[in-house]
Protein backbone atom coordinates (compact mmCIF):
# COMPACT_ATOMS: atom_id res chain seq x y z
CA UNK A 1 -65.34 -9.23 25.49
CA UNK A 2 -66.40 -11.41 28.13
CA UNK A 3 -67.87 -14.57 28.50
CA UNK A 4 -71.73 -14.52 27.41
CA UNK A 5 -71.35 -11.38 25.11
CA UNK A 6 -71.98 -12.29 21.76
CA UNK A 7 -69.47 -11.09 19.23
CA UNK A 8 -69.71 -7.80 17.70
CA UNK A 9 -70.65 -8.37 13.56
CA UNK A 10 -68.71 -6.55 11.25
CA UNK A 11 -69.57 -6.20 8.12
CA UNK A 12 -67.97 -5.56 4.70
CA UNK A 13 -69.95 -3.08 2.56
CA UNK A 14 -69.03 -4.35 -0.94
CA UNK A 15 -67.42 -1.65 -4.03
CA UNK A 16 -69.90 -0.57 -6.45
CA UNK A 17 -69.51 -0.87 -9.71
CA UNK A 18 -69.15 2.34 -11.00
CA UNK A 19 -70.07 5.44 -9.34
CA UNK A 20 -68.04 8.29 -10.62
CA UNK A 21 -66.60 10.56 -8.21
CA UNK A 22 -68.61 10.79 -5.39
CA UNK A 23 -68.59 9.38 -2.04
CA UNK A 24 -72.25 7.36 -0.81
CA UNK A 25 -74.03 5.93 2.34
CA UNK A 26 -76.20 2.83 2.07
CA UNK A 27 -78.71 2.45 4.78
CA UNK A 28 -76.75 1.50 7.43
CA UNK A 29 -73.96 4.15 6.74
CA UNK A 30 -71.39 1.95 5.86
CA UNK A 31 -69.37 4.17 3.47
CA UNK A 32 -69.09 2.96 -0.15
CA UNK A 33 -65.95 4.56 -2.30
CA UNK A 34 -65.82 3.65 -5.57
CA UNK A 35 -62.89 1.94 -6.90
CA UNK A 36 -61.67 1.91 -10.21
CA UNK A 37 -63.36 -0.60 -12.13
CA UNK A 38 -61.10 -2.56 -14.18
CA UNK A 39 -62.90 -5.71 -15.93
CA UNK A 40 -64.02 -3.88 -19.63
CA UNK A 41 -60.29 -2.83 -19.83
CA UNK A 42 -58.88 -5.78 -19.00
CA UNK A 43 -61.68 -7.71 -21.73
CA UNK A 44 -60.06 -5.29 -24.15
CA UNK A 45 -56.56 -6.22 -23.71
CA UNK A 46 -56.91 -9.25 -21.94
CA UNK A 47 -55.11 -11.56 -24.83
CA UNK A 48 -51.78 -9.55 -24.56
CA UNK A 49 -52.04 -9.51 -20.67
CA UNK A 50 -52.02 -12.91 -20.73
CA UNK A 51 -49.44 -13.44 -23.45
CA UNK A 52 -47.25 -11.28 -21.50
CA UNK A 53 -47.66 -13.51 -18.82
CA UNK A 54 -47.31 -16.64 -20.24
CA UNK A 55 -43.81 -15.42 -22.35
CA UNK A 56 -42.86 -14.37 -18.45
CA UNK A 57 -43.00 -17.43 -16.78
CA UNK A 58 -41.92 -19.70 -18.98
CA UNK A 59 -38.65 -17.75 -19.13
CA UNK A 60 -38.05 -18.77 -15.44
CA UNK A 61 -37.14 -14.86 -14.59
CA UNK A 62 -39.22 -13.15 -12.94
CA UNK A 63 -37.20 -10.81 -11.48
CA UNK A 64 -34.19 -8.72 -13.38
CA UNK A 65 -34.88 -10.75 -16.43
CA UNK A 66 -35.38 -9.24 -20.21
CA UNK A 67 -39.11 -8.19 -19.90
CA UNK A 68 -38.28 -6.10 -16.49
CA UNK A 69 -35.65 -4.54 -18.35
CA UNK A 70 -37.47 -3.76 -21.57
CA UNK A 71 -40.59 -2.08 -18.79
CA UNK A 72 -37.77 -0.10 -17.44
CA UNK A 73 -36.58 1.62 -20.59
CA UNK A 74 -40.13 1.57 -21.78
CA UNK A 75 -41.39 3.36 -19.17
CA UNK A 76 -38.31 5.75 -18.65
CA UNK A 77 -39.27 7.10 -22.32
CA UNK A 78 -42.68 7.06 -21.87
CA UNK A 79 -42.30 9.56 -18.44
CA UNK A 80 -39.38 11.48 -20.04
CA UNK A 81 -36.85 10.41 -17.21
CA UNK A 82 -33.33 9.27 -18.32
CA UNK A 83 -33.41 5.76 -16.56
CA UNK A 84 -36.52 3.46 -14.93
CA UNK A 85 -36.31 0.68 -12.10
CA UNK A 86 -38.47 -1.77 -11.32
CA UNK A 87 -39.29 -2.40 -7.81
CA UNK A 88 -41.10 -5.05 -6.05
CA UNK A 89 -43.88 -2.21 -4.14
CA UNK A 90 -44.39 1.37 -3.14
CA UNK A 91 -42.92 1.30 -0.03
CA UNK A 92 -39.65 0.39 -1.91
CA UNK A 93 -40.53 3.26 -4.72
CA UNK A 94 -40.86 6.01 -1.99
CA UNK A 95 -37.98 4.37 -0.47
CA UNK A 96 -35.93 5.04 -3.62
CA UNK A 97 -37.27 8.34 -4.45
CA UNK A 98 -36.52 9.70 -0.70
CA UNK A 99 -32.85 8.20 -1.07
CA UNK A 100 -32.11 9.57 -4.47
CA UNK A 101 -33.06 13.10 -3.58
CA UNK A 102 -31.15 12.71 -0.14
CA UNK A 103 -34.00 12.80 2.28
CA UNK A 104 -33.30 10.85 5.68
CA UNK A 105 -35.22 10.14 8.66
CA UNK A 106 -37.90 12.66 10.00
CA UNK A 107 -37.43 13.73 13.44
């Protein structure tokens, strides 16, 4: 950009609220892909989220404490697998997953 130009305006096409699979164009064809909508399911159980919450932090363990390790086993039993472990994002998920069935680095 040089000096004089004005700058270009981006804009931000925001989600709808609920438009079940299917991809649309407003007016200016700024795509619009639905996103899952989470707000009536989180009004539902929105007591116990924030009880779990509250019981987390005041234990001063967020991390490797008794509610990570009850998800764990939780979890484990609910998908069937023999153990569960809590990581911090996916990255570190795939990162596991490639390393426990002894995938390396692509060429």
């Amino acid at each position: 950009m040089t000096a004089g130009q004005p700058r270009p305006h981006y804009r931000r096409a925001a989600p709808p609220l609920h438009i079940p699979n299917r991809v649309s164009f407003d007016s200016r064809r700024c795509m619009t892909i639905p996103v899952w909508d989470y707000r009536a399911e989180y009004e539902a159980e929105r007591d116990d989220i924030l009880a779990a919450v509250d019981q987390v932090m005041r234990s001063g363990r967020l991390i490797l404490g008794d509610s990570v390790r009850a998800f764990e086993q939780e979890f484990a039993a609910y998908s069937g697998a023999r153990h569960g472990v809590g990581v911090n994002s996916g990255t570190d998920a795939l990162t596991l997953a490639l390393r426990a069935l002894d995938i390396g680095a692509g060429v």
